[in-house]
Protein backbone atom coordinates (compact mmCIF):
# COMPACT_ATOMS: atom_id res chain seq x y z
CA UNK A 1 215.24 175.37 167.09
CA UNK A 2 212.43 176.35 165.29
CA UNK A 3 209.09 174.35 165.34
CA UNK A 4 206.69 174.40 162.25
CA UNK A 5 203.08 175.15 163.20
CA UNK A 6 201.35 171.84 163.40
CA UNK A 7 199.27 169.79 160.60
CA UNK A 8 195.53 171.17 161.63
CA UNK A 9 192.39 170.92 159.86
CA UNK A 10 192.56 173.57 157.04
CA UNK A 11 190.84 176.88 158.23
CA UNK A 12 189.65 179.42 155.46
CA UNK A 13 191.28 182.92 156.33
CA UNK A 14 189.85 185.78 156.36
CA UNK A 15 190.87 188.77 154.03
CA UNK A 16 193.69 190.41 155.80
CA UNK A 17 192.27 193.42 156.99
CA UNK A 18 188.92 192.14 157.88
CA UNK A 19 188.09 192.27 161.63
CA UNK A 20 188.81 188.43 161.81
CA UNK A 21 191.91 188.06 160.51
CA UNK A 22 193.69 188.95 164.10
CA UNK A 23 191.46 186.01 165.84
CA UNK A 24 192.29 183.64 163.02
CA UNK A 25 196.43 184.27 163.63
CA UNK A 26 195.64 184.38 167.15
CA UNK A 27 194.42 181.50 167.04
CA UNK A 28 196.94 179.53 164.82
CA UNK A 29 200.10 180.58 167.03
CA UNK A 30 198.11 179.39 170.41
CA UNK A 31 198.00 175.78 168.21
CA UNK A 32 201.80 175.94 167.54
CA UNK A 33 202.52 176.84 171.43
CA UNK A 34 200.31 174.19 171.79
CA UNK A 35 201.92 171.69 170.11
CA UNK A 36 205.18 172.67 171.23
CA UNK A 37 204.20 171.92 173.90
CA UNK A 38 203.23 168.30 173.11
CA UNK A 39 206.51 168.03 171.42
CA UNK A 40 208.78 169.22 174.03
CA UNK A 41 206.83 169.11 177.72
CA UNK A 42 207.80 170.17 180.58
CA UNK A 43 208.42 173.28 178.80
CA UNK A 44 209.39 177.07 180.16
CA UNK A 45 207.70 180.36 179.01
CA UNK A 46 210.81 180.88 177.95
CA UNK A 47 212.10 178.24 175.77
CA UNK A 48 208.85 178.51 174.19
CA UNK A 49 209.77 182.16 173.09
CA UNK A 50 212.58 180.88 171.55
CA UNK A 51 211.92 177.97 169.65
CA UNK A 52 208.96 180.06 168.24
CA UNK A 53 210.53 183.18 167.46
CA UNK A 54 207.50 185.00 169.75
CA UNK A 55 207.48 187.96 172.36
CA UNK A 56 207.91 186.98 175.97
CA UNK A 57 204.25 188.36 176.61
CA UNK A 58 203.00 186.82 173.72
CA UNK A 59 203.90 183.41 174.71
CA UNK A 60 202.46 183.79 178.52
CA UNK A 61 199.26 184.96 177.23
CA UNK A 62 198.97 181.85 175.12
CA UNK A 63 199.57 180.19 178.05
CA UNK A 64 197.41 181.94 180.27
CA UNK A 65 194.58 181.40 177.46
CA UNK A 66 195.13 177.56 177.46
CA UNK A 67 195.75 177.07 180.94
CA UNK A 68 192.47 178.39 181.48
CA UNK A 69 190.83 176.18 179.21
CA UNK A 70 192.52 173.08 180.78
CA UNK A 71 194.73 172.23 177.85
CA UNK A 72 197.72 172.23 179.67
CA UNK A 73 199.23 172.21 183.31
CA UNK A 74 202.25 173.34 185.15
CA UNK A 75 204.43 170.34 185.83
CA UNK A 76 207.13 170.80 188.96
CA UNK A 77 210.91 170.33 187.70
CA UNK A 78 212.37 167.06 188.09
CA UNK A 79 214.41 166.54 191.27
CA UNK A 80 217.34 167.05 191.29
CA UNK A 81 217.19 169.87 188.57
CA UNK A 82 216.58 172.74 190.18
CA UNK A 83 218.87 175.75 190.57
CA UNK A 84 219.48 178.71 192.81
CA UNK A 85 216.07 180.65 194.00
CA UNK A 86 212.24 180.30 192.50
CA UNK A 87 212.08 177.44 189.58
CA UNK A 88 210.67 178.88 186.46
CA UNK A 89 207.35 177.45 185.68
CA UNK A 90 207.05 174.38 183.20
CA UNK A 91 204.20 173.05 181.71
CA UNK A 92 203.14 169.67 179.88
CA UNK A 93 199.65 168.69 178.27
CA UNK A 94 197.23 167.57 180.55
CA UNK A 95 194.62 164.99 179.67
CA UNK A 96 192.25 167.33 177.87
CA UNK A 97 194.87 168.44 175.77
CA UNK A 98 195.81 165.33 174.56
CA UNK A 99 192.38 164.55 173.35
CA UNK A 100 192.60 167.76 171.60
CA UNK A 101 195.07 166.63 169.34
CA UNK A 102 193.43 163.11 168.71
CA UNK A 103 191.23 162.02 165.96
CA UNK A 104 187.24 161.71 166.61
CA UNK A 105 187.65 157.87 165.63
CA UNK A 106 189.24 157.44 168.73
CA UNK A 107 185.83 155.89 170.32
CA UNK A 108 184.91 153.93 166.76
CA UNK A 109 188.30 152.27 166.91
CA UNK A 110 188.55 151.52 170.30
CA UNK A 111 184.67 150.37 169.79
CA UNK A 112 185.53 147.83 166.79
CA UNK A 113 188.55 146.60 169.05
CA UNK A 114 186.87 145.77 171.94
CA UNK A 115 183.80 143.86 169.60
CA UNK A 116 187.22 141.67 167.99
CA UNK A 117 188.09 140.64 171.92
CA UNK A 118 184.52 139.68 172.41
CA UNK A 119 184.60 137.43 169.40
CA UNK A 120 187.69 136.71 168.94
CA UNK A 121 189.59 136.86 172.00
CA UNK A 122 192.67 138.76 173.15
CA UNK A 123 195.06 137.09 171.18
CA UNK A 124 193.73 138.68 168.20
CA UNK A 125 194.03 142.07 169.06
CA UNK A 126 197.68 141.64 169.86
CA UNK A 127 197.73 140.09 166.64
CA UNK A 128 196.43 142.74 165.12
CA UNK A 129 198.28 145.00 166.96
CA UNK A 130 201.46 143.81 165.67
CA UNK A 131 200.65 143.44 162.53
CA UNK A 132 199.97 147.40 162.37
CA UNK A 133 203.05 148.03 163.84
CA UNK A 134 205.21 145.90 161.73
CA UNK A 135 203.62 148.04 158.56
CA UNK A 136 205.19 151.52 160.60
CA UNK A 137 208.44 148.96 160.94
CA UNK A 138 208.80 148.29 157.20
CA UNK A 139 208.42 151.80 156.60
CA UNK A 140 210.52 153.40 159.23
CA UNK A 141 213.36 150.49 158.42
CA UNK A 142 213.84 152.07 154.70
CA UNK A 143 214.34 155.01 156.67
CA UNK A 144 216.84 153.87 159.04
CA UNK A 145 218.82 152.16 156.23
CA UNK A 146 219.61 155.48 155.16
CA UNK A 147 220.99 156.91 158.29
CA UNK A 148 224.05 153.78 158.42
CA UNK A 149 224.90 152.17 161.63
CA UNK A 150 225.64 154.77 163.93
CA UNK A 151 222.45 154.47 166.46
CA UNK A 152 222.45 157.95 167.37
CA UNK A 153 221.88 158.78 163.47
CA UNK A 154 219.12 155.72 163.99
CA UNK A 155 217.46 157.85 166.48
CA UNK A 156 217.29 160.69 164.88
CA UNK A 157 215.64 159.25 161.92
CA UNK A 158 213.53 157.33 163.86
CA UNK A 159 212.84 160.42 165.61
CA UNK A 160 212.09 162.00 162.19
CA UNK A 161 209.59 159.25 161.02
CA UNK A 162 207.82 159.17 164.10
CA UNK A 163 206.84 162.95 164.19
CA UNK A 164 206.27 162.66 160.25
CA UNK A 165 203.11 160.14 161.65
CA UNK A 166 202.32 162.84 164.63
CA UNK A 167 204.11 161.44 167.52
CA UNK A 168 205.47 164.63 168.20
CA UNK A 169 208.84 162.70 169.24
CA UNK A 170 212.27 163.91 170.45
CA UNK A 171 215.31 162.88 171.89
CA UNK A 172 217.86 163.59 174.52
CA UNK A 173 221.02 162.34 175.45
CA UNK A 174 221.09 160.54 179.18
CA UNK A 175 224.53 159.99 181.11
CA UNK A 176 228.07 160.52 180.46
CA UNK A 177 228.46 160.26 176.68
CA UNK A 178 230.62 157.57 175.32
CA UNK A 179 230.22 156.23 178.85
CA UNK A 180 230.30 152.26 179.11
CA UNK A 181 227.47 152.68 181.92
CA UNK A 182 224.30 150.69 181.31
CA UNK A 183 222.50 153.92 182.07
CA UNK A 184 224.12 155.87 179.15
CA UNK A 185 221.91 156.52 176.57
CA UNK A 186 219.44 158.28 174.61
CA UNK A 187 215.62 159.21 175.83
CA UNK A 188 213.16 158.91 173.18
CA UNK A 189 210.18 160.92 174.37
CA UNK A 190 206.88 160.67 172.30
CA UNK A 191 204.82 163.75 173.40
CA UNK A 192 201.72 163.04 171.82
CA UNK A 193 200.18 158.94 170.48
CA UNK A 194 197.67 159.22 167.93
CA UNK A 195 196.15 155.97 169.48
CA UNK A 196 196.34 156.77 173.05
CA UNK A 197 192.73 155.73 173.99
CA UNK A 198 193.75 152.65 172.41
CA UNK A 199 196.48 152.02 173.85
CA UNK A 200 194.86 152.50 177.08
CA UNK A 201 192.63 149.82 176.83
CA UNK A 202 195.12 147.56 174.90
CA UNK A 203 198.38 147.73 176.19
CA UNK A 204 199.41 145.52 173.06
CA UNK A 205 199.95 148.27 171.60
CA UNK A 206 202.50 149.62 173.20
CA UNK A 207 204.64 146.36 173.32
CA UNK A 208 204.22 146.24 169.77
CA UNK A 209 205.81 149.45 169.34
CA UNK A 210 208.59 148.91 172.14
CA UNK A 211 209.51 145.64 170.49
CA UNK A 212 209.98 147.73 166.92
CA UNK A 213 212.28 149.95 168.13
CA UNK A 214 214.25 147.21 169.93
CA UNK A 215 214.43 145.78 166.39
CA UNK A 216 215.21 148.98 164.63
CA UNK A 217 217.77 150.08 166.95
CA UNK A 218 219.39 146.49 166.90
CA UNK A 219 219.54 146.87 170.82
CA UNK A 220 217.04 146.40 173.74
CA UNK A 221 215.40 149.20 174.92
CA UNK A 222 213.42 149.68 177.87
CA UNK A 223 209.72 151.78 177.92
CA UNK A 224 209.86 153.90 180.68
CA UNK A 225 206.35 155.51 180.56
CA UNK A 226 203.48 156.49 178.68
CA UNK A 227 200.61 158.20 177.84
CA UNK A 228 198.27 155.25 178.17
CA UNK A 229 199.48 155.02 181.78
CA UNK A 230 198.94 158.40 182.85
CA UNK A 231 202.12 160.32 182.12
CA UNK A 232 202.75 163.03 180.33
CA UNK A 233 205.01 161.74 177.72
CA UNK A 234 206.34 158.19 176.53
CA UNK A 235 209.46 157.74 177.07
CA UNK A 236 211.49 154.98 175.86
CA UNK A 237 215.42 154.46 176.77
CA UNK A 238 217.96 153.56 174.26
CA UNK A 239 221.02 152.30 175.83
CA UNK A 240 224.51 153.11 174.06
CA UNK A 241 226.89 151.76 176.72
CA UNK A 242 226.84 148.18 178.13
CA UNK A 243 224.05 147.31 175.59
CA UNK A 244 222.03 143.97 175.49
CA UNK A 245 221.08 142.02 172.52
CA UNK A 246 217.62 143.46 170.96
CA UNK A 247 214.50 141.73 171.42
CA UNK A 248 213.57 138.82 169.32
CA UNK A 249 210.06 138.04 170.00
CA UNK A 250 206.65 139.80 169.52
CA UNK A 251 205.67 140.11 172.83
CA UNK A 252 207.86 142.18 175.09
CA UNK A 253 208.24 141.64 179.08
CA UNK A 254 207.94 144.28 181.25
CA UNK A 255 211.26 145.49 183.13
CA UNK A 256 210.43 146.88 186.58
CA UNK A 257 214.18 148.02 187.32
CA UNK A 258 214.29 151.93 187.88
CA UNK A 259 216.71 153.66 186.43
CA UNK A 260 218.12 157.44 186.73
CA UNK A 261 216.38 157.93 183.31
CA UNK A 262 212.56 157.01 184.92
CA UNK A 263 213.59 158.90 188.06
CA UNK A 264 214.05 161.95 186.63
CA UNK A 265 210.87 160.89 184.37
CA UNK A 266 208.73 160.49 187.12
């Protein structure tokens, strides 16, 4: 797979052939392992060289350059997933990362959202909350239309849309496939939210968007984790065996069941 370089604030480059121009390239590949990253965490040295079409060196000195500055950490592998002799070394965004993807309105909006509690009360902001995520729902539904009724196509467009609006999303089968087990599925992972702080503060948010896809999809689906909470990736499972009817109202409950999906997760 290859992965573009990421949309980054336009930098002027210098003449090639100017002392510069090394640090400037340098500089945009350590943003695409970077993002990668985001995208695809917990991620090997190795994959990385692949999916990037870079040297094996190359890619561990980005890593050694942005492990250093606390951009990223090394993740253990999930149990259960680990072969013969010394895992290889995987790595996610940590915190600081994260903010260096987001937007500096992160504080203003999170500001103005708090001052609409205060005056308003709660029930406003998940108001408001849904009504931003039904515009992404419109959108992403013209989308969908387009891929038919087969979910996985669904997914992927959804998939598609989502990383169009810098969710850095992906997907991964879960389970036996064409399995009638409730755990067989698909695990949407978002590796990076443009309103993370938000959502931090205002879980709304995320139930907003869980209830979307559950409406999307035409099936329930369950949020396993997210950023707000801590971990290094939202996930969100999409069931394709023994499905359940998709959610109906604005406000989504909570499931606290575990399954082998949020296991391996954790």
């Amino acid at each position: 797979m290859n992965i573009p370089a990421p949309s980054v604030t336009p930098v002027v480059a210098p003449v090639a052939g100017t002392p510069d121009a090394p640090l400037v390239l340098e500089s945009r590949t350590r943003d695409r392992v970077l993002q990668a990253i985001s995208e695809r965490g917990p991620i090997t040295a190795a994959t990385l060289a692949d999916d990037l079409g870079l040297t094996a060196p190359a890619v561990r000195r980005h890593l050694d350059h942005l492990e250093e500055a606390g951009l990223i950490t090394e993740r253990e592998p999930a149990p259960g997933v680990r072969g013969r002799g010394r895992p290889a070394r995987s790595f996610v965004l940590s915190d600081a990362g994260h903010h260096a993807l987001e937007s500096d309105y992160d504080h203003l909006a999170s500001e103005a959202l708090r001052f609409l509690a205060q005056e308003a009360g709660e029930t406003a902001v998940r108001r408001f909350a849904e009504s931003r995520v039904a515009e992404l729902e419109t959108r992403y539904a013209a989308q969908l239309a387009a891929a038919g009724s087969d979910r996985a196509a669904r997914v992927d467009a959804l998939v598609a849309a989502l990383t169009r609006d810098g969710f850095a999303a992906s997907a991964r089968p879960v389970g036996e496939p064409g399995s009638a087990s409730p755990f067989a599925g698909i695990q949407l992972c978002q590796g990076h939210c443009p309103v993370q702080d938000v959502a931090r503060e205002f879980p709304a948010f995320c139930d907003a968007e869980t209830d979307a896809f559950s409406r999307l999809l035409g099936v329930h689906v369950q949020r396993l984790a997210t950023l707000a909470h801590g971990d290094h990736v939202c996930t969100t499972f999409i069931p394709t065996g023994a499905v359940t009817a998709p959610a109906t109202s604005s406000t989504t409950t909570t499931t606290t069941a575990t399954t082998p999906t949020e296991r391996a997760t954790r």
